[in-house]
C-alpha atoms as a PDB file:
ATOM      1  CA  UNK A   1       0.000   0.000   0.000  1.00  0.00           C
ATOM      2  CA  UNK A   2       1.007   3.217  -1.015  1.00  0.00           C
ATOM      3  CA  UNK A   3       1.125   4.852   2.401  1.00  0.00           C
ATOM      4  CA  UNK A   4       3.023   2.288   3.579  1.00  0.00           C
ATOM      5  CA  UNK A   5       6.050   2.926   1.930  1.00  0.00           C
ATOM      6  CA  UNK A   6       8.279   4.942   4.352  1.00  0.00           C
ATOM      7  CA  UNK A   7       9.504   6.644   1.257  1.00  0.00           C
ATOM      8  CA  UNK A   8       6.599   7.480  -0.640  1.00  0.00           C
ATOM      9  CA  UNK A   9       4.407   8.578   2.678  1.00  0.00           C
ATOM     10  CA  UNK A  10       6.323  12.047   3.097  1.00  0.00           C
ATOM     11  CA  UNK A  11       6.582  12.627  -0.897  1.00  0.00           C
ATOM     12  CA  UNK A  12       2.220  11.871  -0.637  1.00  0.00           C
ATOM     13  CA  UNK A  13       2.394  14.519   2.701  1.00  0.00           C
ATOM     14  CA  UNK A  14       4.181  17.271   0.629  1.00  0.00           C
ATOM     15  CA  UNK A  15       1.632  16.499  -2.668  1.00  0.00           C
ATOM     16  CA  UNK A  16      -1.237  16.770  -0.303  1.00  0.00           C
ATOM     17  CA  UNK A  17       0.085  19.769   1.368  1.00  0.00           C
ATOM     18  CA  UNK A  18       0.776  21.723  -1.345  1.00  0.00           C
ATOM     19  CA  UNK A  19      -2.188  20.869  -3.516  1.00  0.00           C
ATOM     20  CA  UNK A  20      -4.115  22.206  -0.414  1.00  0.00           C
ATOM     21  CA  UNK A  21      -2.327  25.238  -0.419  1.00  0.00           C
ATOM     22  CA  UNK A  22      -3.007  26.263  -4.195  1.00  0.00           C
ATOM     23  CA  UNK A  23      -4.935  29.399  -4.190  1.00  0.00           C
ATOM     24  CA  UNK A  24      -8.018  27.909  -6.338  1.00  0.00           C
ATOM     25  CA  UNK A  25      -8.380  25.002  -4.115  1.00  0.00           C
ATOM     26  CA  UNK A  26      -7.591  27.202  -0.682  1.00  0.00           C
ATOM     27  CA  UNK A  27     -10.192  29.444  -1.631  1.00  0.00           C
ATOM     28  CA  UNK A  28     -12.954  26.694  -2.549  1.00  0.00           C
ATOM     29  CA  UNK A  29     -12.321  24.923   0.751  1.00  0.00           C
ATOM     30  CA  UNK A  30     -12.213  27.832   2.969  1.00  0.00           C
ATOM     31  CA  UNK A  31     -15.564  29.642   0.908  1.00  0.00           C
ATOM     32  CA  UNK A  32     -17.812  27.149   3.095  1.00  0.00           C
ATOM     33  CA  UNK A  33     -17.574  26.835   6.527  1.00  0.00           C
ATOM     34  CA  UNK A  34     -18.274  23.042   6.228  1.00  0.00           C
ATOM     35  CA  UNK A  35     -15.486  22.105   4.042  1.00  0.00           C
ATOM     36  CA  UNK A  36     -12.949  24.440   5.702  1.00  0.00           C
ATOM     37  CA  UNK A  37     -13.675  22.893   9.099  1.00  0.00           C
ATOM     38  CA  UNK A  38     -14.810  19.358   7.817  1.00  0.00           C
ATOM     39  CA  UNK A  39     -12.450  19.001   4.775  1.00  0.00           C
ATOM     40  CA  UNK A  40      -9.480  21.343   4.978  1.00  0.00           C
ATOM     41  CA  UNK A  41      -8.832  20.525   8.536  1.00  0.00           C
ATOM     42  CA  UNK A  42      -8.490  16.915   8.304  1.00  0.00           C
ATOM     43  CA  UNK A  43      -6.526  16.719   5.325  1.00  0.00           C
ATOM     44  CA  UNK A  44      -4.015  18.976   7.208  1.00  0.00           C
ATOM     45  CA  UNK A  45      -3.831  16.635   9.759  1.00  0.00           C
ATOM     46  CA  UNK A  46      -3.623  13.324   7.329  1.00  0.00           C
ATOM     47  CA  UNK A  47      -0.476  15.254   5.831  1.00  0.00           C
ATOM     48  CA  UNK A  48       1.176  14.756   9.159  1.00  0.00           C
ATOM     49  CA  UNK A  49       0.125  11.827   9.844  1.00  0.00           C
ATOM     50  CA  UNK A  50       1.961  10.748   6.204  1.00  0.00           C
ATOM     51  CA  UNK A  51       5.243  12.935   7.467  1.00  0.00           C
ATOM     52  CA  UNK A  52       5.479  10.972  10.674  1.00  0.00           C
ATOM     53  CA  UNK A  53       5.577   7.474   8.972  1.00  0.00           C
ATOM     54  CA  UNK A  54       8.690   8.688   7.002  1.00  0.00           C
ATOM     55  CA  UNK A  55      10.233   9.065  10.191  1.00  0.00           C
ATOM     56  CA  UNK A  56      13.386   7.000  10.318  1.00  0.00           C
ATOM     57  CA  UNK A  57      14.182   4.481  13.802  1.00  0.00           C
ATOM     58  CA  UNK A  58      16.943   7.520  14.638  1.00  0.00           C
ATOM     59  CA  UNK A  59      14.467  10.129  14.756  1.00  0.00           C
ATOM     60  CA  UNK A  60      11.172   7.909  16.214  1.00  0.00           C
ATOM     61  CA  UNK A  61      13.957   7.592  19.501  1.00  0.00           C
ATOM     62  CA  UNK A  62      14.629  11.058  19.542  1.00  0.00           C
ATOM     63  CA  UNK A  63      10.985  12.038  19.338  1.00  0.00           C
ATOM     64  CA  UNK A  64      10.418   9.413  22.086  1.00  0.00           C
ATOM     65  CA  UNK A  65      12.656  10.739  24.707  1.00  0.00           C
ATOM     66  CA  UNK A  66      10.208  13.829  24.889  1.00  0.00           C
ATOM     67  CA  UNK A  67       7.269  11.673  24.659  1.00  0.00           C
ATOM     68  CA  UNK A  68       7.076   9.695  27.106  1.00  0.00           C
ATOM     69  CA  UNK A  69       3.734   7.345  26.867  1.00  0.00           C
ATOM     70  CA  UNK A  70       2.777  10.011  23.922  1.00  0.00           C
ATOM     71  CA  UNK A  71       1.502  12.325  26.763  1.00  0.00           C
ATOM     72  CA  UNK A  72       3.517  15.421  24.871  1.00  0.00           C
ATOM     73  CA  UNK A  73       1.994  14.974  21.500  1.00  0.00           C
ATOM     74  CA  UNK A  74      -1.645  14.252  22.431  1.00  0.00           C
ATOM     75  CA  UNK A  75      -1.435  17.216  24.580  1.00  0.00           C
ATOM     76  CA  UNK A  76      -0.060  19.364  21.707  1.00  0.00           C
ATOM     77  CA  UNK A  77      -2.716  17.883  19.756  1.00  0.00           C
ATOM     78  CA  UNK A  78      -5.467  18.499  21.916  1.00  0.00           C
ATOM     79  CA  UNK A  79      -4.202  22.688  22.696  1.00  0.00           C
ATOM     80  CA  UNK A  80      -3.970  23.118  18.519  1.00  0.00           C
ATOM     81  CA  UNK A  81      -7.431  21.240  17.634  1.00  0.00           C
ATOM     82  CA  UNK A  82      -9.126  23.662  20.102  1.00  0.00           C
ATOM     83  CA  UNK A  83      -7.796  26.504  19.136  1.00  0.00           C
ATOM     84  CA  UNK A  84      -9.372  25.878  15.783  1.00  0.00           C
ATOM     85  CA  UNK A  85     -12.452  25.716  17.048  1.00  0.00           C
ATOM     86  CA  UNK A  86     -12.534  28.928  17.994  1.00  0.00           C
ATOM     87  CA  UNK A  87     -14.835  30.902  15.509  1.00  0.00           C
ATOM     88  CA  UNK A  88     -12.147  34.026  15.469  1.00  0.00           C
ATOM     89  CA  UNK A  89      -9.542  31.824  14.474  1.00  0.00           C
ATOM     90  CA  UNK A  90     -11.405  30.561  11.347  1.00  0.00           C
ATOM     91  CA  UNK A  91     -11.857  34.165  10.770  1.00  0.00           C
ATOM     92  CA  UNK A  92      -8.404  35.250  10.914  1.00  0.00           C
ATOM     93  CA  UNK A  93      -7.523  31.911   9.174  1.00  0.00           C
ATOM     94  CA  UNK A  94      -9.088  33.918   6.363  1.00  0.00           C
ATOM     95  CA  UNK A  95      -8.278  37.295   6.380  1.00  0.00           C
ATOM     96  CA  UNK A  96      -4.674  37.116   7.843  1.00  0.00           C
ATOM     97  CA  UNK A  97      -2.056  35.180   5.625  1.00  0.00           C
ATOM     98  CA  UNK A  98       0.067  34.428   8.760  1.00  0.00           C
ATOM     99  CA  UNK A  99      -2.474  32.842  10.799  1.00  0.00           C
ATOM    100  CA  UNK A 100      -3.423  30.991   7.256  1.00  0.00           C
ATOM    101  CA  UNK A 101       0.224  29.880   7.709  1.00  0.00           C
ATOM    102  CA  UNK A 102      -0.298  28.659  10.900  1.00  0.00           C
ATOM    103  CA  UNK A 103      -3.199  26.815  10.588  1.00  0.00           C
ATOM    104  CA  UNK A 104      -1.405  24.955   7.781  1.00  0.00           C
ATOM    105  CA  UNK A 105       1.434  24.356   9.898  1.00  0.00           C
ATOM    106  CA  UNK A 106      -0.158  23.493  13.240  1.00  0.00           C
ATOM    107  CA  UNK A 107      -3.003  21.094  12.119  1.00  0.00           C
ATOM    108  CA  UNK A 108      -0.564  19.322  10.036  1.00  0.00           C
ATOM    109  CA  UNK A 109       2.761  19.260  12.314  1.00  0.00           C
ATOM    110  CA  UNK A 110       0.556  19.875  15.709  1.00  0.00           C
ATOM    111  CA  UNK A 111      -1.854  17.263  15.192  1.00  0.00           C
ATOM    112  CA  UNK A 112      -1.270  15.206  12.408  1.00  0.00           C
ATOM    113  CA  UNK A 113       2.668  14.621  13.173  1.00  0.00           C
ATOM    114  CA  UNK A 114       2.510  14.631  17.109  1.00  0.00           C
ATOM    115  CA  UNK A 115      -0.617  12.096  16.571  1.00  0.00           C
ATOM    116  CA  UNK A 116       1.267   9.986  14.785  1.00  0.00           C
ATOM    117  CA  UNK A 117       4.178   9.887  16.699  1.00  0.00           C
ATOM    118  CA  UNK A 118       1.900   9.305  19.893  1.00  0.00           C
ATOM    119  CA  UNK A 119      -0.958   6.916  19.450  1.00  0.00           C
ATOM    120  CA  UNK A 120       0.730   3.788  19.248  1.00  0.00           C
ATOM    121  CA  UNK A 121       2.644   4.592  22.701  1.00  0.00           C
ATOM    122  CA  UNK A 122      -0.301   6.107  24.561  1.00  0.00           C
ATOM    123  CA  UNK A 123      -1.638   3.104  25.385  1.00  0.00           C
ATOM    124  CA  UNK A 124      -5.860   2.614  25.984  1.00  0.00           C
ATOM    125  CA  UNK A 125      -5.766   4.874  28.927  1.00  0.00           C
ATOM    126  CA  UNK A 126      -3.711   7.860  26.672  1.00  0.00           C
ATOM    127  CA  UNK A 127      -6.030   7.284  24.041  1.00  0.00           C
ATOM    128  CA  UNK A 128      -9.084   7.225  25.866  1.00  0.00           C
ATOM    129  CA  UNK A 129      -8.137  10.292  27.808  1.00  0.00           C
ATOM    130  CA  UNK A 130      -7.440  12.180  24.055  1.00  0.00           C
ATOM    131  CA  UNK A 131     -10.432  10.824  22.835  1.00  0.00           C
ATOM    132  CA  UNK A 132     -12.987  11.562  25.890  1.00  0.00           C
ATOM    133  CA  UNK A 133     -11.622  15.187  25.274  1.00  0.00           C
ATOM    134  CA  UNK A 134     -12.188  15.564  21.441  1.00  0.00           C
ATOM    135  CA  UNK A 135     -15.360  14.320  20.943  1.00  0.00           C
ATOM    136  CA  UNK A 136     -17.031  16.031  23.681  1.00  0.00           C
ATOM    137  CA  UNK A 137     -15.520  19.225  22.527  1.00  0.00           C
ATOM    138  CA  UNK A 138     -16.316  19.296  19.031  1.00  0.00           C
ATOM    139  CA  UNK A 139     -20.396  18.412  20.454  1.00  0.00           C
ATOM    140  CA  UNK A 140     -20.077  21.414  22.417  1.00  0.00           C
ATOM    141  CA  UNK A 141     -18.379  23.773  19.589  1.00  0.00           C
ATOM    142  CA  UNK A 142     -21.254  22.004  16.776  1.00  0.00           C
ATOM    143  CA  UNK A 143     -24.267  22.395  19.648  1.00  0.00           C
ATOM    144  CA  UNK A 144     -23.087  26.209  19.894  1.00  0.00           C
ATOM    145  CA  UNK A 145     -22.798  25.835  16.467  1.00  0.00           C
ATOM    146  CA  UNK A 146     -25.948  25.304  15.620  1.00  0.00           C
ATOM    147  CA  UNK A 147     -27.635  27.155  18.808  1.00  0.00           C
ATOM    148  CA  UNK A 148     -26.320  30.331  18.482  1.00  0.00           C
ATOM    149  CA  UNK A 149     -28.865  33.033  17.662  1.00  0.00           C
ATOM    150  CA  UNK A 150     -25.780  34.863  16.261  1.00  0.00           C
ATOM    151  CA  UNK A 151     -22.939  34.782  13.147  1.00  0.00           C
ATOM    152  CA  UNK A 152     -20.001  33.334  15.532  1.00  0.00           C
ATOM    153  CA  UNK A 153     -17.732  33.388  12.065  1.00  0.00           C
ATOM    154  CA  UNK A 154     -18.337  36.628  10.708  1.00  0.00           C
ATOM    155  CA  UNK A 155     -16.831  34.807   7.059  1.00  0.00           C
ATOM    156  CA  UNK A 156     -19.634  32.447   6.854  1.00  0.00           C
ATOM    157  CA  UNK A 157     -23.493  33.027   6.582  1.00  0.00           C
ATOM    158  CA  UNK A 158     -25.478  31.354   9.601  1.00  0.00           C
ATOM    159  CA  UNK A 159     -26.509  28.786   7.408  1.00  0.00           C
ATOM    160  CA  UNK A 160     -23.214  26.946   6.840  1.00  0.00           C
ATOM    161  CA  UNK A 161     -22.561  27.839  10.747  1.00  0.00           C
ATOM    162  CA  UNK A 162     -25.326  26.033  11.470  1.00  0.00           C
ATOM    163  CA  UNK A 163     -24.900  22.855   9.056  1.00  0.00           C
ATOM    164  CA  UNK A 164     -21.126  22.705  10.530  1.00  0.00           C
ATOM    165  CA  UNK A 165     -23.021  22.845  13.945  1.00  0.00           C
ATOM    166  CA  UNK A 166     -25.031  19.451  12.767  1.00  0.00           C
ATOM    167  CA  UNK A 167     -22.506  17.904  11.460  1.00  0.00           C
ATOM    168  CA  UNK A 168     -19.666  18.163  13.855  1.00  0.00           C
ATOM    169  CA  UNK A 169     -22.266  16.877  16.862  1.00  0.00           C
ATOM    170  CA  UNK A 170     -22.882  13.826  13.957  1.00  0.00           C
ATOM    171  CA  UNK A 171     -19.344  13.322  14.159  1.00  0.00           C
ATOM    172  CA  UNK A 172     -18.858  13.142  17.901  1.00  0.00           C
ATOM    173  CA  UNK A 173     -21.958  10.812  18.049  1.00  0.00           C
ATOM    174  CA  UNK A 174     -20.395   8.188  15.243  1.00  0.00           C
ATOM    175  CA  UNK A 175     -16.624   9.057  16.643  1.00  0.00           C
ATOM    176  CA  UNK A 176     -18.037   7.812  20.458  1.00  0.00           C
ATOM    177  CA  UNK A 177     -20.144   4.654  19.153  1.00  0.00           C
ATOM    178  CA  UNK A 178     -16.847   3.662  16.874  1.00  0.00           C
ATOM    179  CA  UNK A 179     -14.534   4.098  19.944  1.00  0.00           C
ATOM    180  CA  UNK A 180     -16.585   1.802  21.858  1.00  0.00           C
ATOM    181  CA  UNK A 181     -17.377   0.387  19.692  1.00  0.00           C
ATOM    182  CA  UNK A 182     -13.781  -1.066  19.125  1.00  0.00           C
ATOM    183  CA  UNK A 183     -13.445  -2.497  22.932  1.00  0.00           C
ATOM    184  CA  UNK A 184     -16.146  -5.119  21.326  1.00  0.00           C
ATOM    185  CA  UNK A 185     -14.329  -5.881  17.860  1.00  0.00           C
ATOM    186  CA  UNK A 186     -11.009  -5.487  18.993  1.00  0.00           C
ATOM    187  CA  UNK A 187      -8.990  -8.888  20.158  1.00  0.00           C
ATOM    188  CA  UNK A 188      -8.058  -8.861  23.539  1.00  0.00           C
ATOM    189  CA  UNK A 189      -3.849  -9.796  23.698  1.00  0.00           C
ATOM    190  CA  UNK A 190      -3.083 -13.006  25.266  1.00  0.00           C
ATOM    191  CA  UNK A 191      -2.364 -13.106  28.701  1.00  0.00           C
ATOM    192  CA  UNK A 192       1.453 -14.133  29.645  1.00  0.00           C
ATOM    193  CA  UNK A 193       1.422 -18.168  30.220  1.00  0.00           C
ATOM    194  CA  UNK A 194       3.305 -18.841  33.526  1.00  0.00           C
END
């Protein structure tokens, strides 16, 4: 598989990245508040996550001297998601080339990367913890979202505000049922024989 090649992965993050940084296809993403937030965002991240599996054995030790049980990069991962939930940051995402810059470069080095680098070594409880804090949070952002008898993103009609609102609470609904989903489907390891 194609991403699976520690050689092609970061060559795939950089085609990704840059395609998403094209004017034409910036502008079409970020004209909607549901594919900026819904579309944009996450293929930001995915370009991280295809950076990280480049990562050579050398650097994956380095990286895990500072992240210890992937504490480090779930945490950086959990400050840079919410701060893109923030309706004035999706605002100045827009009108403000250097926060455009640093969207690009946090969601994909912030979340995607330090995800990456960090899930495997978490463990269920680091995971869990990540998890129980992301999926409540974007509920919360879609319910005020959606609830909000006022533009919160003065770049995007009401509408889309409130049709990002839907859809992000959709999300944390299927993202919960799939996480617990996966304590039922998942095999348990085999206990140590003594």
């Amino acid at each position: 598989m194609f991403a699976n090649d520690v050689r092609a992965a970061p060559i795939a993050a950089v085609a990704v990245f840059t395609v998403l940084a094209l004017p034409p296809v910036r502008g079409w993403l970020e004209a909607d508040m549901r594919l900026h937030m819904l579309v944009q965002f996450p293929l930001l991240v995915v370009t991280g996550v295809l950076m990280a599996r480049g990562l050579g054995s050398r650097w994956q030790a380095r990286l895990a001297a500072w992240n210890r049980y992937g504490v480090s990069g779930l945490l950086c991962a959990a400050a840079v998601s919410t701060f893109w939930m923030i309706p004035k940051a999706l605002d100045d995402a827009i009108t403000q080339p250097w926060v455009e810059a640093a969207k690009f470069l946090s969601l994909s080095l912030g979340v995607g990367f330090a995800l990456a680098v960090s899930w495997r070594s978490a463990g269920m409880i680091g995971r869990g913890l990540f998890l129980g804090n992301l999926l409540p949070m974007f509920a919360v952002i879609g319910w005020l979202y959606l609830l909000a008898p006022v533009r919160l993103c003065n770049a995007y009609l009401p509408g889309q505000q409130q049709s990002t609102g839907t859809l992000l609470i959709v999300i944390a609904v299927l993202g919960c049922l799939a996480w617990l989903g996966s304590f039922f489907f998942t095999a348990a390891p085999e206990r140590a024989r003594g």
